[in-house]
PDB file of N, CA and C in Angstrom:
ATOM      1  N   UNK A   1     -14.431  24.652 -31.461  1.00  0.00           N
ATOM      2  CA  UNK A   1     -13.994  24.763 -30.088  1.00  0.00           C
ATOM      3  C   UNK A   1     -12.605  25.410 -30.084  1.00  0.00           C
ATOM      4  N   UNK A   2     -12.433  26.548 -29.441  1.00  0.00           N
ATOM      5  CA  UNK A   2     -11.395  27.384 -29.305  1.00  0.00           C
ATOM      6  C   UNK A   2     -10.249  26.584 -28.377  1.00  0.00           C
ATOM      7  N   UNK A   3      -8.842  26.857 -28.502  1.00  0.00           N
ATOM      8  CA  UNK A   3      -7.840  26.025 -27.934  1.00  0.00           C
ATOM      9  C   UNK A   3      -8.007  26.171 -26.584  1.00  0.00           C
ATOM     10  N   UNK A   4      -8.322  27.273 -25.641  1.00  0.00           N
ATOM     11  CA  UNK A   4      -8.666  27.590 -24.144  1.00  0.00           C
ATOM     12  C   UNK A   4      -9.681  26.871 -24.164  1.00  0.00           C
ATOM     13  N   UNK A   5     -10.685  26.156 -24.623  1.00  0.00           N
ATOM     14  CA  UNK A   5     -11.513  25.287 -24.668  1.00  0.00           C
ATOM     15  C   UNK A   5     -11.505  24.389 -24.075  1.00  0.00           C
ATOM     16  N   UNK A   6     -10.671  23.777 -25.204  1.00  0.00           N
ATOM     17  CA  UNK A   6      -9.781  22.436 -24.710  1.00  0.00           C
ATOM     18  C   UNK A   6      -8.909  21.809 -24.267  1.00  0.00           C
ATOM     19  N   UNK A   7      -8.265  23.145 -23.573  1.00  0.00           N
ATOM     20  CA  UNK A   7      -7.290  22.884 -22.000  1.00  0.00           C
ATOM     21  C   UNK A   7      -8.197  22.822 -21.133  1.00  0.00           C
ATOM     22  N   UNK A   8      -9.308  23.683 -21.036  1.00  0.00           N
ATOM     23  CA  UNK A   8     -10.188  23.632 -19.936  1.00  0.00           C
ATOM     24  C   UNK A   8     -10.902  22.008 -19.824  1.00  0.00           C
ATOM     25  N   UNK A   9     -11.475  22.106 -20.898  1.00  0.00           N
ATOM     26  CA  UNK A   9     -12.032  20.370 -20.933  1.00  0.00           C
ATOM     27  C   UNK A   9     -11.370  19.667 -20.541  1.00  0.00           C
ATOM     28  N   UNK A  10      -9.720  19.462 -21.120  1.00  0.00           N
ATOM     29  CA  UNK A  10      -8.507  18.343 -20.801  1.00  0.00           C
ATOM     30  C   UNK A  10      -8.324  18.747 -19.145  1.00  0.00           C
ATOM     31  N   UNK A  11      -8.644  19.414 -18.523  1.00  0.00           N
ATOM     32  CA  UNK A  11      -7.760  19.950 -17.097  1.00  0.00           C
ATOM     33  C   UNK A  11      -9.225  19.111 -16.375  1.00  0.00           C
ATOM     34  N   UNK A  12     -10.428  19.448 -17.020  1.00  0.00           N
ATOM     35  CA  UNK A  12     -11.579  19.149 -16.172  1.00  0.00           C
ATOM     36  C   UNK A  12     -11.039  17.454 -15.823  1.00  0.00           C
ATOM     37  N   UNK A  13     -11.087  16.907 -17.126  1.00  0.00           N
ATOM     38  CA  UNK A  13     -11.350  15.089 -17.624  1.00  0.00           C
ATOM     39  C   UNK A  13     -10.060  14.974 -16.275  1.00  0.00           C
ATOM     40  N   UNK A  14      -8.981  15.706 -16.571  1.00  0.00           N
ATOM     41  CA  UNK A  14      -7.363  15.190 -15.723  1.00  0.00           C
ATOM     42  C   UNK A  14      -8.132  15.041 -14.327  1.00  0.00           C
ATOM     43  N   UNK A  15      -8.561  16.524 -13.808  1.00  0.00           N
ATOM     44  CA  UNK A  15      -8.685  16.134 -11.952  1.00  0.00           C
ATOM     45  C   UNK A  15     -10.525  15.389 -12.035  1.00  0.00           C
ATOM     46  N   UNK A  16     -11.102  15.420 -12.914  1.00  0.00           N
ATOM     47  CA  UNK A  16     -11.642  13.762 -12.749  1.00  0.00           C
ATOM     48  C   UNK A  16     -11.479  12.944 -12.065  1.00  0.00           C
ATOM     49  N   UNK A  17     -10.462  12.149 -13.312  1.00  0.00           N
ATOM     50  CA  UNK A  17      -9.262  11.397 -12.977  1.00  0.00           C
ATOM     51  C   UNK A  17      -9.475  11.035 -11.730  1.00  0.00           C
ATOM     52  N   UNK A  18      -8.758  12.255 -11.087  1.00  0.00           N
ATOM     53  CA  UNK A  18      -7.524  12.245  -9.951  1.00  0.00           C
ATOM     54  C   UNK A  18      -8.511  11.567  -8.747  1.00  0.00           C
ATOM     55  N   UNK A  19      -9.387  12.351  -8.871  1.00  0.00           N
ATOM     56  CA  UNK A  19     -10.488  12.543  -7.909  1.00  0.00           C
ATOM     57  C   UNK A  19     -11.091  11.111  -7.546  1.00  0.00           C
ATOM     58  N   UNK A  20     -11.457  10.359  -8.858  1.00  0.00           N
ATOM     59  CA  UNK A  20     -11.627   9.305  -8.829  1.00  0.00           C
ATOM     60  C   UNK A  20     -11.070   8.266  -8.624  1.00  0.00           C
ATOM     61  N   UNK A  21      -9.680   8.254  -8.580  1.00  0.00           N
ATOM     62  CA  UNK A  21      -8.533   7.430  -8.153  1.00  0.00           C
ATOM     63  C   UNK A  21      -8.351   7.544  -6.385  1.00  0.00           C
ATOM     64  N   UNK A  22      -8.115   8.809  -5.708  1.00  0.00           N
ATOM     65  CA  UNK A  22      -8.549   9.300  -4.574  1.00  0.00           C
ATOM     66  C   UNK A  22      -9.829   8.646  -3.911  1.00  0.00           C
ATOM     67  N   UNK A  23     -10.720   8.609  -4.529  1.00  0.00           N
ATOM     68  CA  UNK A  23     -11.608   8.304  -4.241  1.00  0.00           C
ATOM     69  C   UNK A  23     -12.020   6.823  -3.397  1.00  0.00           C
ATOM     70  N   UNK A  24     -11.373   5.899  -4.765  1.00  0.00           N
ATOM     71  CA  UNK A  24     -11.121   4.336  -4.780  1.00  0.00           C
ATOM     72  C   UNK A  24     -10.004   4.235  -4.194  1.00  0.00           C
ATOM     73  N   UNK A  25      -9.244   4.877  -3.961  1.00  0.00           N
ATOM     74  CA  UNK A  25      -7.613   4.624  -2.569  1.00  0.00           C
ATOM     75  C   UNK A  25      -8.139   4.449  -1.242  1.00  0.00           C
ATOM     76  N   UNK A  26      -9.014   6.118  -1.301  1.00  0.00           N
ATOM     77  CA  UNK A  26      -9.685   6.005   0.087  1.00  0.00           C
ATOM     78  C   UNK A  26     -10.599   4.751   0.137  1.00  0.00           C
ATOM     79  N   UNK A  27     -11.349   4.309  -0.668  1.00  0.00           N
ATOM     80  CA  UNK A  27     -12.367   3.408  -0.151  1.00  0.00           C
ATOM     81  C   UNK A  27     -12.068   2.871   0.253  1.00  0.00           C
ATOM     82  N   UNK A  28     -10.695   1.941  -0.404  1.00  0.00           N
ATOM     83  CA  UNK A  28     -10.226   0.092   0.127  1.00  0.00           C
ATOM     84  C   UNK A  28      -9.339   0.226   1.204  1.00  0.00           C
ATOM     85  N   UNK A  29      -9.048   1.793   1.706  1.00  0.00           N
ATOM     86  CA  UNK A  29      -8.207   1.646   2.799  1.00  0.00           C
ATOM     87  C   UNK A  29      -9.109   1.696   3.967  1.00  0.00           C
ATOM     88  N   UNK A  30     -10.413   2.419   3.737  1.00  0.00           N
ATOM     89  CA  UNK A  30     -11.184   2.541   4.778  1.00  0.00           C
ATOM     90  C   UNK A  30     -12.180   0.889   5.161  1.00  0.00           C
ATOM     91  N   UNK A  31     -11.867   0.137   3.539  1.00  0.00           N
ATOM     92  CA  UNK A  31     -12.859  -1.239   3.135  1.00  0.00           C
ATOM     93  C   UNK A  31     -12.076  -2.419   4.004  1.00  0.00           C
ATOM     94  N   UNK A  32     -10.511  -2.171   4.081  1.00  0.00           N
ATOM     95  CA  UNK A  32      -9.578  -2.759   4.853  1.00  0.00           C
ATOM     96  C   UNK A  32      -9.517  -2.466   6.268  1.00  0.00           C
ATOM     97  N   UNK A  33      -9.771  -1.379   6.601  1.00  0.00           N
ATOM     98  CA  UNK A  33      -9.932  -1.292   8.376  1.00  0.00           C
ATOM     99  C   UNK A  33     -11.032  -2.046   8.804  1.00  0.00           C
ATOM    100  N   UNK A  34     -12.186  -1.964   8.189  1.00  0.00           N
ATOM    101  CA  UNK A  34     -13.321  -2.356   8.411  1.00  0.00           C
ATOM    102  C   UNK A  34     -12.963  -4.111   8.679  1.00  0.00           C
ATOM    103  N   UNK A  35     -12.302  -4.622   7.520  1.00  0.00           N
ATOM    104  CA  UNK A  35     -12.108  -6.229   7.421  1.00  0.00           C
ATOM    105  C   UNK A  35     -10.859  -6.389   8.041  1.00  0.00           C
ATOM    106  N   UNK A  36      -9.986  -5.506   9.154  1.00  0.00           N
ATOM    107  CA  UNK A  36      -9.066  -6.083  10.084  1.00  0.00           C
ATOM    108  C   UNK A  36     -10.219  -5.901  11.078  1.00  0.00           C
ATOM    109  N   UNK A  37     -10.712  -5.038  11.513  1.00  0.00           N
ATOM    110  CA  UNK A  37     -11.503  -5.156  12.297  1.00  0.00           C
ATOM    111  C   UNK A  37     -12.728  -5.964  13.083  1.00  0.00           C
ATOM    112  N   UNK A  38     -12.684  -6.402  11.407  1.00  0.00           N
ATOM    113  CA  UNK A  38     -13.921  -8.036  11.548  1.00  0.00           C
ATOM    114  C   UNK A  38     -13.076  -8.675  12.047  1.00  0.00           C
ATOM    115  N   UNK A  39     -11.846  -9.193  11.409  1.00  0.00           N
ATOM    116  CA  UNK A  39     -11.060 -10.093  11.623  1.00  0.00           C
ATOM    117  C   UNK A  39     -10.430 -10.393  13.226  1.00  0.00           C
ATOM    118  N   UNK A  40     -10.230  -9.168  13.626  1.00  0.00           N
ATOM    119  CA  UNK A  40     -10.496  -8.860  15.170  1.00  0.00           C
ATOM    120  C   UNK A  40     -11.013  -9.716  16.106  1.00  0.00           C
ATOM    121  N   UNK A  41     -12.539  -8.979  15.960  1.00  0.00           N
ATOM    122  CA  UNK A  41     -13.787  -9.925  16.646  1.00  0.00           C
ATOM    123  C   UNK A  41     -13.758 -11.222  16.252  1.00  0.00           C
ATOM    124  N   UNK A  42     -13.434 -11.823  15.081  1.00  0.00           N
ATOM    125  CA  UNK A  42     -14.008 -12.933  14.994  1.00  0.00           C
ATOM    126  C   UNK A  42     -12.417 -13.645  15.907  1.00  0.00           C
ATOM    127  N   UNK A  43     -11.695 -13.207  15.991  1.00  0.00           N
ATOM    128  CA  UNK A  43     -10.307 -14.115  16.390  1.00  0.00           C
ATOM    129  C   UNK A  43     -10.370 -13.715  17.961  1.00  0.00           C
ATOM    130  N   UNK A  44     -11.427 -12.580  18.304  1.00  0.00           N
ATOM    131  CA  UNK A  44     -11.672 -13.049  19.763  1.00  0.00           C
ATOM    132  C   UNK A  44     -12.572 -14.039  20.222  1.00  0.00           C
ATOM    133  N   UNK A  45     -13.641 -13.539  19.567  1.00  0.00           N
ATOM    134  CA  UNK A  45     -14.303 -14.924  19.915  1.00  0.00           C
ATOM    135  C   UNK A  45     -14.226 -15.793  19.664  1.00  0.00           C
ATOM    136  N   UNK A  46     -13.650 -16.530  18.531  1.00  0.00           N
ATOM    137  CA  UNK A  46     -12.516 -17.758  18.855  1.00  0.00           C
ATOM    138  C   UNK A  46     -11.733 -18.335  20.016  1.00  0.00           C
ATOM    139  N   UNK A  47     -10.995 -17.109  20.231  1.00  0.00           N
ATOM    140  CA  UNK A  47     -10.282 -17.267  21.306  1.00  0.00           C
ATOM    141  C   UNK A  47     -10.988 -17.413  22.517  1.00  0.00           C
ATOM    142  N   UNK A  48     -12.312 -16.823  22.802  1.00  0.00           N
ATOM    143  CA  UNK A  48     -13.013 -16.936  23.937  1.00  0.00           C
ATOM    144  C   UNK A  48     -13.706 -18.311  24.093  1.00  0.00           C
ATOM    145  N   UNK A  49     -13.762 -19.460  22.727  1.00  0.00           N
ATOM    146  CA  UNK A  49     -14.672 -20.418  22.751  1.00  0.00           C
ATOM    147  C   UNK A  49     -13.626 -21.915  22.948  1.00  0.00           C
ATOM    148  N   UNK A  50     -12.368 -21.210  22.483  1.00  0.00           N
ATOM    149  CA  UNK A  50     -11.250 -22.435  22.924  1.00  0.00           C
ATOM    150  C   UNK A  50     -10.818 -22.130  23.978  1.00  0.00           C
ATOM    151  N   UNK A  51     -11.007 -21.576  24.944  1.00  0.00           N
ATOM    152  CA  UNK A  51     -10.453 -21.208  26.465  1.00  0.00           C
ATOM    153  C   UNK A  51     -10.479 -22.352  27.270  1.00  0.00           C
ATOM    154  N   UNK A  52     -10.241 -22.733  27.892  1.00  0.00           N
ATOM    155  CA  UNK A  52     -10.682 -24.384  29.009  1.00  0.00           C
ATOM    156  C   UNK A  52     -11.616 -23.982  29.418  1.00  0.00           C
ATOM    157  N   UNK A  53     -12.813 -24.642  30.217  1.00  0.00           N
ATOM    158  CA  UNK A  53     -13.635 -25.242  30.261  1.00  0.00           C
ATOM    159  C   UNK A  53     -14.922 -23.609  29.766  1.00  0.00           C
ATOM    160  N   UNK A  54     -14.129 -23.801  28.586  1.00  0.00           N
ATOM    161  CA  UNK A  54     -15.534 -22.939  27.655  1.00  0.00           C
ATOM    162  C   UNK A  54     -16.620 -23.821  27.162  1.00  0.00           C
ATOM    163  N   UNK A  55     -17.341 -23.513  26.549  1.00  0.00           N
ATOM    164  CA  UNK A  55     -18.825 -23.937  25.899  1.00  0.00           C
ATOM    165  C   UNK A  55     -18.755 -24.915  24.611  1.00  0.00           C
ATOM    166  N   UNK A  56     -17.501 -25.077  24.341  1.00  0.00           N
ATOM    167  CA  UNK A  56     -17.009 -25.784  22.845  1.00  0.00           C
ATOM    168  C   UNK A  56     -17.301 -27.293  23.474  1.00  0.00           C
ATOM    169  N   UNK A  57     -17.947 -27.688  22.370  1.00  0.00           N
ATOM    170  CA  UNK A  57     -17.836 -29.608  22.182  1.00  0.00           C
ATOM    171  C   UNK A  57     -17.200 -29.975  21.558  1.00  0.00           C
ATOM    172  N   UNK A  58     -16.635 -31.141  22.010  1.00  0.00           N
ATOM    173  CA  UNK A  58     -15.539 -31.467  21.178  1.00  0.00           C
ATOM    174  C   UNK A  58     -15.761 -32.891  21.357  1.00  0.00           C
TER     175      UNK A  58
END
């Protein structure tokens, strides 16, 4: 394997890498909107079931 070879190979493996790191950044930031977003709904409807004379038994 000629030395232009194996810059090319090493440059491929590097933005790999990169790509794949990018990749998994984006996920958990997009995996985190998703779970404020749950978190959202569920703390409204909470809020809608402790209201006075809501549907809650107590």
């Amino acid at each position: 394997m000629t030395e232009n070879e194996i810059r090319w190979l090493a440059l491929g493996f590097t933005l790999g890498l990169y790509v794949m790191l990018a990749a998994q950044i984006l996920g958990g930031m997009l995996d985190d909107r998703r779970d404020r977003k749950a978190l959202r709904a569920a703390e409204t409807r909470y809020a809608l079931v402790r209201t006075p004379g809501g549907d809650q038994h107590e």
